[in-house]
PDB file of N, CA and C in Angstrom:
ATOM      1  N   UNK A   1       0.838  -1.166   0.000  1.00  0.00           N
ATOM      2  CA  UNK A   1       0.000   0.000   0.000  1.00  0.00           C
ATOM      3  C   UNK A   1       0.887   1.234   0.000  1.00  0.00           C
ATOM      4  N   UNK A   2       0.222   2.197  -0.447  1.00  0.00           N
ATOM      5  CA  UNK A   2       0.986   3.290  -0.711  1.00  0.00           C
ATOM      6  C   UNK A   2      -0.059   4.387  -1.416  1.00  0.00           C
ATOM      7  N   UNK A   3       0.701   5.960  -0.544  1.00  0.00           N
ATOM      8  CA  UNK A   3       0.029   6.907  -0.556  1.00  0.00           C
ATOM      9  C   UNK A   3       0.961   7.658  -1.471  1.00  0.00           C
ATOM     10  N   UNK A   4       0.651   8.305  -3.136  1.00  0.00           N
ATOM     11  CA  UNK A   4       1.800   9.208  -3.533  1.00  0.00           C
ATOM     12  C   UNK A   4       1.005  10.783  -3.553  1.00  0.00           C
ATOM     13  N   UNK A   5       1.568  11.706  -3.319  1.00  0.00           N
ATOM     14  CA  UNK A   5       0.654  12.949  -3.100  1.00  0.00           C
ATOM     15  C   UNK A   5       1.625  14.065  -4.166  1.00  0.00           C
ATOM     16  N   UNK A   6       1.032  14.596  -4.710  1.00  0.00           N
ATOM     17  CA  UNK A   6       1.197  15.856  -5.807  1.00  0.00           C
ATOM     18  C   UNK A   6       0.403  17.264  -5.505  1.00  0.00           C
ATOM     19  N   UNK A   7       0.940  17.843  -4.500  1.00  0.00           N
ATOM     20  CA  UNK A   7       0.496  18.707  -4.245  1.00  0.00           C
ATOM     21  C   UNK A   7       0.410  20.190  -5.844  1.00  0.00           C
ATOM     22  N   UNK A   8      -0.915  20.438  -5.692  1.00  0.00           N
ATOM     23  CA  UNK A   8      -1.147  21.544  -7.451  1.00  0.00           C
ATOM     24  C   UNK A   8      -0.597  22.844  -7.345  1.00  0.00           C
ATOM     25  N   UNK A   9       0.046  23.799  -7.982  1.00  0.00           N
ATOM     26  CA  UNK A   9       0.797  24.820  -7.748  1.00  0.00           C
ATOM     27  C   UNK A   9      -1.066  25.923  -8.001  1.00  0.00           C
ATOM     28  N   UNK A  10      -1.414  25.521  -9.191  1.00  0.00           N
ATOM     29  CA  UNK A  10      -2.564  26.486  -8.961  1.00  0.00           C
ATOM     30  C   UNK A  10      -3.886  26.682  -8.490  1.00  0.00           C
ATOM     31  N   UNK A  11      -4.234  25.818  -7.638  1.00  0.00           N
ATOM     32  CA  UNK A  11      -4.928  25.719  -6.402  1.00  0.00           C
ATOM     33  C   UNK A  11      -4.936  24.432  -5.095  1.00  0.00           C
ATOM     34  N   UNK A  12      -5.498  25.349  -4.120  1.00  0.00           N
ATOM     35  CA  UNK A  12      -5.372  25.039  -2.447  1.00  0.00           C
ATOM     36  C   UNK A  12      -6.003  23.199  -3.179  1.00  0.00           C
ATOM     37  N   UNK A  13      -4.998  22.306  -3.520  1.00  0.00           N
ATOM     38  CA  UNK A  13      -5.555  21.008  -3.505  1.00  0.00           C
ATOM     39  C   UNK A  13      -4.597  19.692  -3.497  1.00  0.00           C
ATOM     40  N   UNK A  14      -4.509  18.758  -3.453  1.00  0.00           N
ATOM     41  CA  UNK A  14      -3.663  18.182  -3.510  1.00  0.00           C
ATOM     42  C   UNK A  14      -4.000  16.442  -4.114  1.00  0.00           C
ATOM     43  N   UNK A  15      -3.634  16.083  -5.385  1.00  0.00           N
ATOM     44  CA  UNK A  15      -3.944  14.776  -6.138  1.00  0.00           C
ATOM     45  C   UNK A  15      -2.814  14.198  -5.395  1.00  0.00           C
ATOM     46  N   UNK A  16      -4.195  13.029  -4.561  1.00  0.00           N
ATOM     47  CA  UNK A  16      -3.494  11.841  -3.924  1.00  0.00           C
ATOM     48  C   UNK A  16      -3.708  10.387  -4.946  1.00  0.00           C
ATOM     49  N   UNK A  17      -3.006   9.683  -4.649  1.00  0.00           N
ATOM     50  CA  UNK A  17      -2.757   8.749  -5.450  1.00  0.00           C
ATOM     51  C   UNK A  17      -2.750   7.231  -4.598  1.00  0.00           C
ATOM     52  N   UNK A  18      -3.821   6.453  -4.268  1.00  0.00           N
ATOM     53  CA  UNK A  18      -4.067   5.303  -3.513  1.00  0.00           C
ATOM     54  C   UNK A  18      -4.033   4.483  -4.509  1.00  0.00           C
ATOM     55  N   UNK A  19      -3.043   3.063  -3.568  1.00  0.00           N
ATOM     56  CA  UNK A  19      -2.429   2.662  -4.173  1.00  0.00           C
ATOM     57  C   UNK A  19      -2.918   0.954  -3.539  1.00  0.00           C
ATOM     58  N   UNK A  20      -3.446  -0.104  -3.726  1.00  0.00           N
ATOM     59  CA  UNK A  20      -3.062  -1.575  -3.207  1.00  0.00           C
ATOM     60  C   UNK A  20      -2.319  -2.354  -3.825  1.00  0.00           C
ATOM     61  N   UNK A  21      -1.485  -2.920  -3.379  1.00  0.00           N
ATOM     62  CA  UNK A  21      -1.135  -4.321  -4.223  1.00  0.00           C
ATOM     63  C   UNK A  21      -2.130  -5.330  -4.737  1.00  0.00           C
ATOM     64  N   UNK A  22      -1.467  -6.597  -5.685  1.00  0.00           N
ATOM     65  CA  UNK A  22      -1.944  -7.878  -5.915  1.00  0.00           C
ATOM     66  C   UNK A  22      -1.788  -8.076  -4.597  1.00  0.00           C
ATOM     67  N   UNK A  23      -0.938  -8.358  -3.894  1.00  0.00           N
ATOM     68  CA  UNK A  23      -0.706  -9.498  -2.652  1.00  0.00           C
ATOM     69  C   UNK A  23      -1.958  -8.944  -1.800  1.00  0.00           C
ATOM     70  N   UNK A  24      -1.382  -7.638  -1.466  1.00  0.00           N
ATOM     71  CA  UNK A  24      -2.316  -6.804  -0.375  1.00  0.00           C
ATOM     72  C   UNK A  24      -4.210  -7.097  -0.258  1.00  0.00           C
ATOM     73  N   UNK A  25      -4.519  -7.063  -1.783  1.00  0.00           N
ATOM     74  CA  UNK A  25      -5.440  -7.395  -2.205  1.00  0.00           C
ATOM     75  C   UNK A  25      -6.219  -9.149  -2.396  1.00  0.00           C
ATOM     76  N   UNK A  26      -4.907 -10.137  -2.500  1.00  0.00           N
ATOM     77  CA  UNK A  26      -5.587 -11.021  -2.480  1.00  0.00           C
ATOM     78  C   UNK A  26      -6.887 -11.770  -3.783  1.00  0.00           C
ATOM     79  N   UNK A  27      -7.523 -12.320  -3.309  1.00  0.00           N
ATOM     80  CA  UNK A  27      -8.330 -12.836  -3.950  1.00  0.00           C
ATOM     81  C   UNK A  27      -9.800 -11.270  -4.507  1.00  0.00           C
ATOM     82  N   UNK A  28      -9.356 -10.897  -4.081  1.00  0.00           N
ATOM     83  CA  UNK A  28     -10.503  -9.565  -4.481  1.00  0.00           C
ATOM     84  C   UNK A  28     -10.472  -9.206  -6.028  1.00  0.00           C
ATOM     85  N   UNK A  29     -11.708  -9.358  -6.190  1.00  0.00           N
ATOM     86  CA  UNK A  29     -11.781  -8.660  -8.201  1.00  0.00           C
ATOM     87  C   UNK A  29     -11.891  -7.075  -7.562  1.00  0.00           C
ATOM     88  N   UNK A  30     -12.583  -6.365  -6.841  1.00  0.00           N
ATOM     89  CA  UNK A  30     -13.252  -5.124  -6.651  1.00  0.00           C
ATOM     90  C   UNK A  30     -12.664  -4.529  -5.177  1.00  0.00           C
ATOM     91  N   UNK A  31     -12.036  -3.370  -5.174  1.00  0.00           N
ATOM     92  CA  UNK A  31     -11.820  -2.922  -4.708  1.00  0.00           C
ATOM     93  C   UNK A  31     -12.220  -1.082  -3.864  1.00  0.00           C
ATOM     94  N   UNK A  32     -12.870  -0.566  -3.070  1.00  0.00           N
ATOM     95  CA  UNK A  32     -13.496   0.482  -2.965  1.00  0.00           C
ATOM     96  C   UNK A  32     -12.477   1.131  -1.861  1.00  0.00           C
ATOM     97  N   UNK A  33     -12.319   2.737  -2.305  1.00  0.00           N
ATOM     98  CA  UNK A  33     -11.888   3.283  -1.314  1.00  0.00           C
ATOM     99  C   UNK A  33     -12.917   4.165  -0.663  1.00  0.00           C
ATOM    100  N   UNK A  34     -13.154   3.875   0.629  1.00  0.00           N
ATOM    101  CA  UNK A  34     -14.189   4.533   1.243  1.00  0.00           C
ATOM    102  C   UNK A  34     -13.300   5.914   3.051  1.00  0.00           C
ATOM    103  N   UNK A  35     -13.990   6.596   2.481  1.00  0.00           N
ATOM    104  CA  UNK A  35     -13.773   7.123   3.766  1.00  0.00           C
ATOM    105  C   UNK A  35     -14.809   8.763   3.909  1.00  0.00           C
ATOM    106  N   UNK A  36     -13.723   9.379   4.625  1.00  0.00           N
ATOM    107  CA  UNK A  36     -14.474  11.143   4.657  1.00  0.00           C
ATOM    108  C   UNK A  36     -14.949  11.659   3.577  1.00  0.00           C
ATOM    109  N   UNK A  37     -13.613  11.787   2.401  1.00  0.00           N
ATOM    110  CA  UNK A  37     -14.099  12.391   0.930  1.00  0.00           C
ATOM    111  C   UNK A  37     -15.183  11.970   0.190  1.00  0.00           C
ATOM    112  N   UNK A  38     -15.924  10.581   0.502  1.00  0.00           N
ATOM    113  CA  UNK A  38     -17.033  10.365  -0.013  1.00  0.00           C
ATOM    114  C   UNK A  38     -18.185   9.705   0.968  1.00  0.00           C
ATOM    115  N   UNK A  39     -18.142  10.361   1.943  1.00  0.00           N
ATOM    116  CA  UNK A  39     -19.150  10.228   3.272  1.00  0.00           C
ATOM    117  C   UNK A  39     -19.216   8.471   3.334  1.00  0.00           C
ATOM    118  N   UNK A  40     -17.969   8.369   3.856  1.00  0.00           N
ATOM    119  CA  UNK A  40     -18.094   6.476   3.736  1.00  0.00           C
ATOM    120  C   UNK A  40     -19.115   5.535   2.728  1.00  0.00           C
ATOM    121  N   UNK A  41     -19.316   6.406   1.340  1.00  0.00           N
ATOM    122  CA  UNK A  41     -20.023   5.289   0.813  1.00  0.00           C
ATOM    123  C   UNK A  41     -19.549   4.585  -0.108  1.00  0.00           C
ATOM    124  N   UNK A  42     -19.707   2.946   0.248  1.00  0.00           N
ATOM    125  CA  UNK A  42     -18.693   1.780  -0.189  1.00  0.00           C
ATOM    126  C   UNK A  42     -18.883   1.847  -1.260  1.00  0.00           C
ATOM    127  N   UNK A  43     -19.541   2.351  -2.010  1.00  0.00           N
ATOM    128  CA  UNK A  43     -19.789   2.315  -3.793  1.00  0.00           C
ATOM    129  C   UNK A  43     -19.356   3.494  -5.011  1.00  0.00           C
ATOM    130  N   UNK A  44     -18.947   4.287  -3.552  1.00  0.00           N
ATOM    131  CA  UNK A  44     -18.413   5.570  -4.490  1.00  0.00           C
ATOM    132  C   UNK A  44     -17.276   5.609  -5.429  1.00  0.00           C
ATOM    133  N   UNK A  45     -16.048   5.329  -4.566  1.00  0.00           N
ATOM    134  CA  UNK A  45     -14.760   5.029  -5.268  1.00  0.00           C
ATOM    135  C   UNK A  45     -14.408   3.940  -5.378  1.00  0.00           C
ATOM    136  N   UNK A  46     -14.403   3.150  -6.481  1.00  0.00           N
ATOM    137  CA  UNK A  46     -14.027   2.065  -7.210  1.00  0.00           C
ATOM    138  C   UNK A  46     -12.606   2.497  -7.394  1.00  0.00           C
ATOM    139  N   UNK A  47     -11.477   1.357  -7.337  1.00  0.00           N
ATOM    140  CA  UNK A  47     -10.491   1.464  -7.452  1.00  0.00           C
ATOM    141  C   UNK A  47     -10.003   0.908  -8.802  1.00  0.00           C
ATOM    142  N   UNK A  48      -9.341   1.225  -9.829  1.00  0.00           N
ATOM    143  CA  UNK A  48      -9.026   0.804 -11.144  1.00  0.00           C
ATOM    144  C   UNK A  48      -8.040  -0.649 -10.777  1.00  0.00           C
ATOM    145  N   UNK A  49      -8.363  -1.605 -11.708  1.00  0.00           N
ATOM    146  CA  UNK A  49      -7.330  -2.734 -11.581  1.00  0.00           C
ATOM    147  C   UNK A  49      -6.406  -2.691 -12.298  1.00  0.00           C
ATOM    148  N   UNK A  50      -5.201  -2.729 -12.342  1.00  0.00           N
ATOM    149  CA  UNK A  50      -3.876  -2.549 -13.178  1.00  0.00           C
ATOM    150  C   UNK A  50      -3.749  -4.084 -13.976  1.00  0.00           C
ATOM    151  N   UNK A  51      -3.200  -3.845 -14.930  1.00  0.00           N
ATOM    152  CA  UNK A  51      -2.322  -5.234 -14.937  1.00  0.00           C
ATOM    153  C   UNK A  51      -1.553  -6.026 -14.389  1.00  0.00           C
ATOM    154  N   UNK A  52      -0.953  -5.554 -13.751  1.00  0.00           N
ATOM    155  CA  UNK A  52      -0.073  -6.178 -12.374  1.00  0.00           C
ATOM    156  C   UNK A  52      -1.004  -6.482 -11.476  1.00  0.00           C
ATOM    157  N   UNK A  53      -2.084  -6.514 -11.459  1.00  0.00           N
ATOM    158  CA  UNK A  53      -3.325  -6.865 -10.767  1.00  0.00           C
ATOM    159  C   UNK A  53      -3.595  -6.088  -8.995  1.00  0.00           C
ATOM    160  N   UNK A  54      -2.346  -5.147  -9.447  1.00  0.00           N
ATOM    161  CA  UNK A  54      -2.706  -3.914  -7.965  1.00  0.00           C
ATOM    162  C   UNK A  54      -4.025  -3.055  -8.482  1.00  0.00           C
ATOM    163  N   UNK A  55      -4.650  -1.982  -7.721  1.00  0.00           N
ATOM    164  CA  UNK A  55      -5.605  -1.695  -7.737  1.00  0.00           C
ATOM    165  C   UNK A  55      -5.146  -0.345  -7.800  1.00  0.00           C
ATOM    166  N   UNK A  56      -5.477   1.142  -8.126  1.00  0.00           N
ATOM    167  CA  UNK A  56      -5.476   2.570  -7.994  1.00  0.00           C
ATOM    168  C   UNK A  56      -6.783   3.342  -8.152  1.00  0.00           C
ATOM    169  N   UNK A  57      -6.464   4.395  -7.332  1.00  0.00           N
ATOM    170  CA  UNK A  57      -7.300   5.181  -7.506  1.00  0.00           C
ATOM    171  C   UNK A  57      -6.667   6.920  -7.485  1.00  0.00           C
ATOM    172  N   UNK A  58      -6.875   8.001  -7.577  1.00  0.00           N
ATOM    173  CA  UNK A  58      -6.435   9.157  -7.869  1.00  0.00           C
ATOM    174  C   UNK A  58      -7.821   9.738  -7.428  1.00  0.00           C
ATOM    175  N   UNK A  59      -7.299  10.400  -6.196  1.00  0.00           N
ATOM    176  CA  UNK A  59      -8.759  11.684  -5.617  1.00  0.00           C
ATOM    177  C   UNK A  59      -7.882  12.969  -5.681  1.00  0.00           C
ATOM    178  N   UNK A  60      -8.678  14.236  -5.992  1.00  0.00           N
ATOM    179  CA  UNK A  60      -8.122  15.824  -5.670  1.00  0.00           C
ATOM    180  C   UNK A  60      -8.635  16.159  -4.195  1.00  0.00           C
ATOM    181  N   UNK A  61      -8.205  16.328  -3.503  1.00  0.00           N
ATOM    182  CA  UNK A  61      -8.399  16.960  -2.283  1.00  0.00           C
ATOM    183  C   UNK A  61      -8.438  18.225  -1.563  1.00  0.00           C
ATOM    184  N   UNK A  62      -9.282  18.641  -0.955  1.00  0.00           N
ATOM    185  CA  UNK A  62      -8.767  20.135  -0.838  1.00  0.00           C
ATOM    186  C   UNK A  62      -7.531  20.228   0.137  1.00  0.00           C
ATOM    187  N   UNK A  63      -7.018  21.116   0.544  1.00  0.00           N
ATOM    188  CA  UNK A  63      -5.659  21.461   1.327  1.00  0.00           C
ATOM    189  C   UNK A  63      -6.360  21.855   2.793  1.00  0.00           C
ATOM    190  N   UNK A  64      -5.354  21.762   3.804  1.00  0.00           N
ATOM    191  CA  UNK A  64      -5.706  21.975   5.198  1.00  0.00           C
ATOM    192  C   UNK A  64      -6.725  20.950   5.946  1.00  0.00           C
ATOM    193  N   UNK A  65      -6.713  19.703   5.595  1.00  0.00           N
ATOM    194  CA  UNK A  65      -7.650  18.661   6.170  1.00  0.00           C
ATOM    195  C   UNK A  65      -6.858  17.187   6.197  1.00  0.00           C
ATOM    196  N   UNK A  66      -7.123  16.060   7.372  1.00  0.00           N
ATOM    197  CA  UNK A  66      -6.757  15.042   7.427  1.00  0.00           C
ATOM    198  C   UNK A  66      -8.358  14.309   6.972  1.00  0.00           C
ATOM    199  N   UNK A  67      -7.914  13.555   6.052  1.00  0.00           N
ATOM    200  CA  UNK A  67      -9.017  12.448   5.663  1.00  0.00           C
ATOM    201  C   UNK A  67      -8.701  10.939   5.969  1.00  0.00           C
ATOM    202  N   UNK A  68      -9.679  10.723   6.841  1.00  0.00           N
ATOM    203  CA  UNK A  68      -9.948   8.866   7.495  1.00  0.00           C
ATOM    204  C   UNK A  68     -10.641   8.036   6.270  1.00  0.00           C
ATOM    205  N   UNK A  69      -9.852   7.018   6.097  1.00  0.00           N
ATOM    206  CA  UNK A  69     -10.092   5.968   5.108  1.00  0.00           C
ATOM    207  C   UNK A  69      -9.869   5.162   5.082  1.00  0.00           C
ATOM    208  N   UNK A  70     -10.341   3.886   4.794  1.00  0.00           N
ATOM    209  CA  UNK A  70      -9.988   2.064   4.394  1.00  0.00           C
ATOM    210  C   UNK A  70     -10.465   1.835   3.242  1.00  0.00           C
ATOM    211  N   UNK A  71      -9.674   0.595   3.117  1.00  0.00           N
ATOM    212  CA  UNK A  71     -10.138  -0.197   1.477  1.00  0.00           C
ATOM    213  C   UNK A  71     -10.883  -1.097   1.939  1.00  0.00           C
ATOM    214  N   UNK A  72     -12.154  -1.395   1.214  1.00  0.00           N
ATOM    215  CA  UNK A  72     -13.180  -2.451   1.227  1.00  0.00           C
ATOM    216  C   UNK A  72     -12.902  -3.605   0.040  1.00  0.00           C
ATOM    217  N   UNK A  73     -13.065  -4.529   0.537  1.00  0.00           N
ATOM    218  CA  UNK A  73     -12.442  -5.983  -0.702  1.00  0.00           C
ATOM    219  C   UNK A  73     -14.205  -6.338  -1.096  1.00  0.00           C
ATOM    220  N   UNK A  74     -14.430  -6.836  -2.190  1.00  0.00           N
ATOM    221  CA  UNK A  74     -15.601  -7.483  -2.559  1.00  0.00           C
ATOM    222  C   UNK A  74     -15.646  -8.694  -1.755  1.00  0.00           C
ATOM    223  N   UNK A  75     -14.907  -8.977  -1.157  1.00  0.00           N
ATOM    224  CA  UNK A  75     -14.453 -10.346  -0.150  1.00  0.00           C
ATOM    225  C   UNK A  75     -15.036  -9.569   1.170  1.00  0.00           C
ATOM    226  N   UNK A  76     -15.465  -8.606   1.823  1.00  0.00           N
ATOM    227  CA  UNK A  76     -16.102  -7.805   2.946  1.00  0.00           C
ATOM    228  C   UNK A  76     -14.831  -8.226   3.819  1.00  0.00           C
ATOM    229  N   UNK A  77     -13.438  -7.837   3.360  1.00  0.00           N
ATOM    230  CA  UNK A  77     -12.505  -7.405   4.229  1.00  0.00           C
ATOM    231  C   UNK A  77     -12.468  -6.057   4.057  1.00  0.00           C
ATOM    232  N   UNK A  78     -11.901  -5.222   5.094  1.00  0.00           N
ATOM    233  CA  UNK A  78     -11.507  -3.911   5.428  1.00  0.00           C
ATOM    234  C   UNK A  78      -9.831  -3.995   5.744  1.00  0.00           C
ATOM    235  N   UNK A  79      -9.033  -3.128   4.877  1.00  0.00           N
ATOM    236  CA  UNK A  79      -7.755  -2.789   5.105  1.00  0.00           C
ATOM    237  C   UNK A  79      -7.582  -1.439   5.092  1.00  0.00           C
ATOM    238  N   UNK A  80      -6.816  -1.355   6.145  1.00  0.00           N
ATOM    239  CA  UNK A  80      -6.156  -0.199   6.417  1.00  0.00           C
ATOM    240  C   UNK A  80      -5.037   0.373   5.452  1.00  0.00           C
ATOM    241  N   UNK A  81      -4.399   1.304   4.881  1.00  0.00           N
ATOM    242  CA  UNK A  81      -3.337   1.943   3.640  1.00  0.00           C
ATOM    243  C   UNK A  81      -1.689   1.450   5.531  1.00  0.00           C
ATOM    244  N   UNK A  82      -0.698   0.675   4.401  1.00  0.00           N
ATOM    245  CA  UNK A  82       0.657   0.591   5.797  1.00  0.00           C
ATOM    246  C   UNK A  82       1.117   2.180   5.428  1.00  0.00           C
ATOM    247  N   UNK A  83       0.740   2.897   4.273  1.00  0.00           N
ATOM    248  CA  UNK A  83       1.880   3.762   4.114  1.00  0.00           C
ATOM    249  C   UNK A  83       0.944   5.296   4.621  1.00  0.00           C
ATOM    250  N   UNK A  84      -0.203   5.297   5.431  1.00  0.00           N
ATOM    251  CA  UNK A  84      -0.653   6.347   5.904  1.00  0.00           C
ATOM    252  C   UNK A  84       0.268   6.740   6.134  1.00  0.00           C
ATOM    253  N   UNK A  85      -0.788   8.272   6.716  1.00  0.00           N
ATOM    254  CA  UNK A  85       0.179   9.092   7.042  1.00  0.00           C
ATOM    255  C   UNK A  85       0.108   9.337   9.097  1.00  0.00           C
ATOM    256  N   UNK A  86      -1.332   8.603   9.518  1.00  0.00           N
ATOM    257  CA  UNK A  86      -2.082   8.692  10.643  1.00  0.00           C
ATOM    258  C   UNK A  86      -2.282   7.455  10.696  1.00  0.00           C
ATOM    259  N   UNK A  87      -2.747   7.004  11.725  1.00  0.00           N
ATOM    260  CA  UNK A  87      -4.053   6.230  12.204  1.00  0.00           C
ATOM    261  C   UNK A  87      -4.869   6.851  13.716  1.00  0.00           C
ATOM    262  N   UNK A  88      -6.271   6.908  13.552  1.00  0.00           N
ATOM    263  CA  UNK A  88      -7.084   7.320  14.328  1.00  0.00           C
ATOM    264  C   UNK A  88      -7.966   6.090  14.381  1.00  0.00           C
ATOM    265  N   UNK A  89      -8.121   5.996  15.930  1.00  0.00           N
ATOM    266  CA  UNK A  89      -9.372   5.022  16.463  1.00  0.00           C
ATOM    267  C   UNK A  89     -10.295   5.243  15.575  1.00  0.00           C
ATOM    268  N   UNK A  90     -11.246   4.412  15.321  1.00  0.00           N
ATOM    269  CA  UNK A  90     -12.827   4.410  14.479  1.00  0.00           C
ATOM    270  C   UNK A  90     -13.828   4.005  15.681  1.00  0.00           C
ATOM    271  N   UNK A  91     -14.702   4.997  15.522  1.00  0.00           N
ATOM    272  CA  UNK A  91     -15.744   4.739  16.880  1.00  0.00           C
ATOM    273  C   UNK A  91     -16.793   3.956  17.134  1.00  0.00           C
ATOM    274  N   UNK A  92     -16.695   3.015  15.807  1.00  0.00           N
ATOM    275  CA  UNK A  92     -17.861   2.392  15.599  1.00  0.00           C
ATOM    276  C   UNK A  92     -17.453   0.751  15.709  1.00  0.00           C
ATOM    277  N   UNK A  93     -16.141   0.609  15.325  1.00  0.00           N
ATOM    278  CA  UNK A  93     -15.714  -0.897  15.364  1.00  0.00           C
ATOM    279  C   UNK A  93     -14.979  -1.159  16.128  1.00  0.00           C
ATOM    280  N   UNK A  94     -14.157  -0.629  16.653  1.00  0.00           N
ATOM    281  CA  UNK A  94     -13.054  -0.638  17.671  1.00  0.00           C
ATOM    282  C   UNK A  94     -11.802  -1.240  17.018  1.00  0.00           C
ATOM    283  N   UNK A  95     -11.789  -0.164  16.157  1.00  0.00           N
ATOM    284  CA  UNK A  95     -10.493  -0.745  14.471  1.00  0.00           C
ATOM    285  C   UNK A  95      -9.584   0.741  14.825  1.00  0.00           C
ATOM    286  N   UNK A  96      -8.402   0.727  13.562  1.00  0.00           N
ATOM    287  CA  UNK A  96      -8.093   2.049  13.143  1.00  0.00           C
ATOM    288  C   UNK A  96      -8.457   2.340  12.181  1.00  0.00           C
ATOM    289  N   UNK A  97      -8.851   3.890  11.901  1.00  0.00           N
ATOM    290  CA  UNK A  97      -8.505   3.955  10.195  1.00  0.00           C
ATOM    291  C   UNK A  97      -7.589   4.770   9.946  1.00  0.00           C
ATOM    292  N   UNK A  98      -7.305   4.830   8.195  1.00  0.00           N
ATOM    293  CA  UNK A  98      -6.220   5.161   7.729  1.00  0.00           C
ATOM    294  C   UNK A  98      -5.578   6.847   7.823  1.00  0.00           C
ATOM    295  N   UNK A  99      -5.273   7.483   7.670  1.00  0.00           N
ATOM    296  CA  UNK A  99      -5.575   8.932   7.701  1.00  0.00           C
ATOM    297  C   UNK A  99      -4.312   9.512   6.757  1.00  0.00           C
ATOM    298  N   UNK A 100      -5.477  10.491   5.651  1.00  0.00           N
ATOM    299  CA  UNK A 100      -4.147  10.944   4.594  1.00  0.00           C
ATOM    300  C   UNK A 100      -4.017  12.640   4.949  1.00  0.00           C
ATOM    301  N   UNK A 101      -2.895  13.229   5.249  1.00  0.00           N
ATOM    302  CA  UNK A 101      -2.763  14.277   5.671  1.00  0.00           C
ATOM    303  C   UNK A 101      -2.660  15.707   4.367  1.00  0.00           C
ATOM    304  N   UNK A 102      -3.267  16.374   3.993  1.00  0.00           N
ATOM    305  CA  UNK A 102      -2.902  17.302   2.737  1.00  0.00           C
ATOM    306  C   UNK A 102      -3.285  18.508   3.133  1.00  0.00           C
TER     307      UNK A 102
END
C-alpha cells in the first residue's frame, strides 16, 4: 500500500494517489476506497485494476484537512493503507482507520 501525493501549484488542492497491491489485495476482483471524501459510501470510489493486478485510484483533495479511510475488498474485508500518514481510532468498530494528511 501506498500513498503518492502531488500537491497543485494552482490551487489550495492536492492529487493523492491510492495505491493496493496484488498481494495486499488477495483474492478480491473489486476494490473500494471509502472514507471522509465520499461520506463512507462503499460504492463511491471504485479502485481501477492494473495489470499487475494492484488496484489505484487518484482523488483531488482540498488542502488543510486530514481524511480517514480504508479499502473495502468485494471479499467484505476492510484494510487499512501501511503507508498512511495517521491512524485514528474508528468509533464504531473498535479498528483504526487510515488517515491521509494534505
Amino acid at each position: 500500500m501506498a500513498l503518492q501525493k502531488n500537491f497543485l501549484k494552482t490551487k489550495p488542492a492536492c492529487k493523492v494517489r491510492f495505491l493496493l497491491t496484488q498481494e495486499e489485495a488477495g483474492a478480491a476482483d473489486t476494490v473500494h476506497l471509502v472514507g471522509e471524501f465520499n461520506e463512507w459510501k462503499a460504492d463511491a470510489s471504485p479502485l481501477k485494476r492494473q495489470k499487475d493486478g494492484s488496484f489505484t485510484l487518484e482523488l483531488t483533495l482540498p488542502l488543510g484537512k486530514d481524511y480517514q479511510f480504508r479499502y473495502l475488498l468485494d471479499t467484505g474485508q476492510w484494510l487499512n493503507d501501511a503507508g498512511a500518514d495517521a491512524y485514528v481510532p474508528c468509533p464504531f468498530s473498535g479498528v483504526d482507520n487510515s488517515v491521509v494528511k494534505v
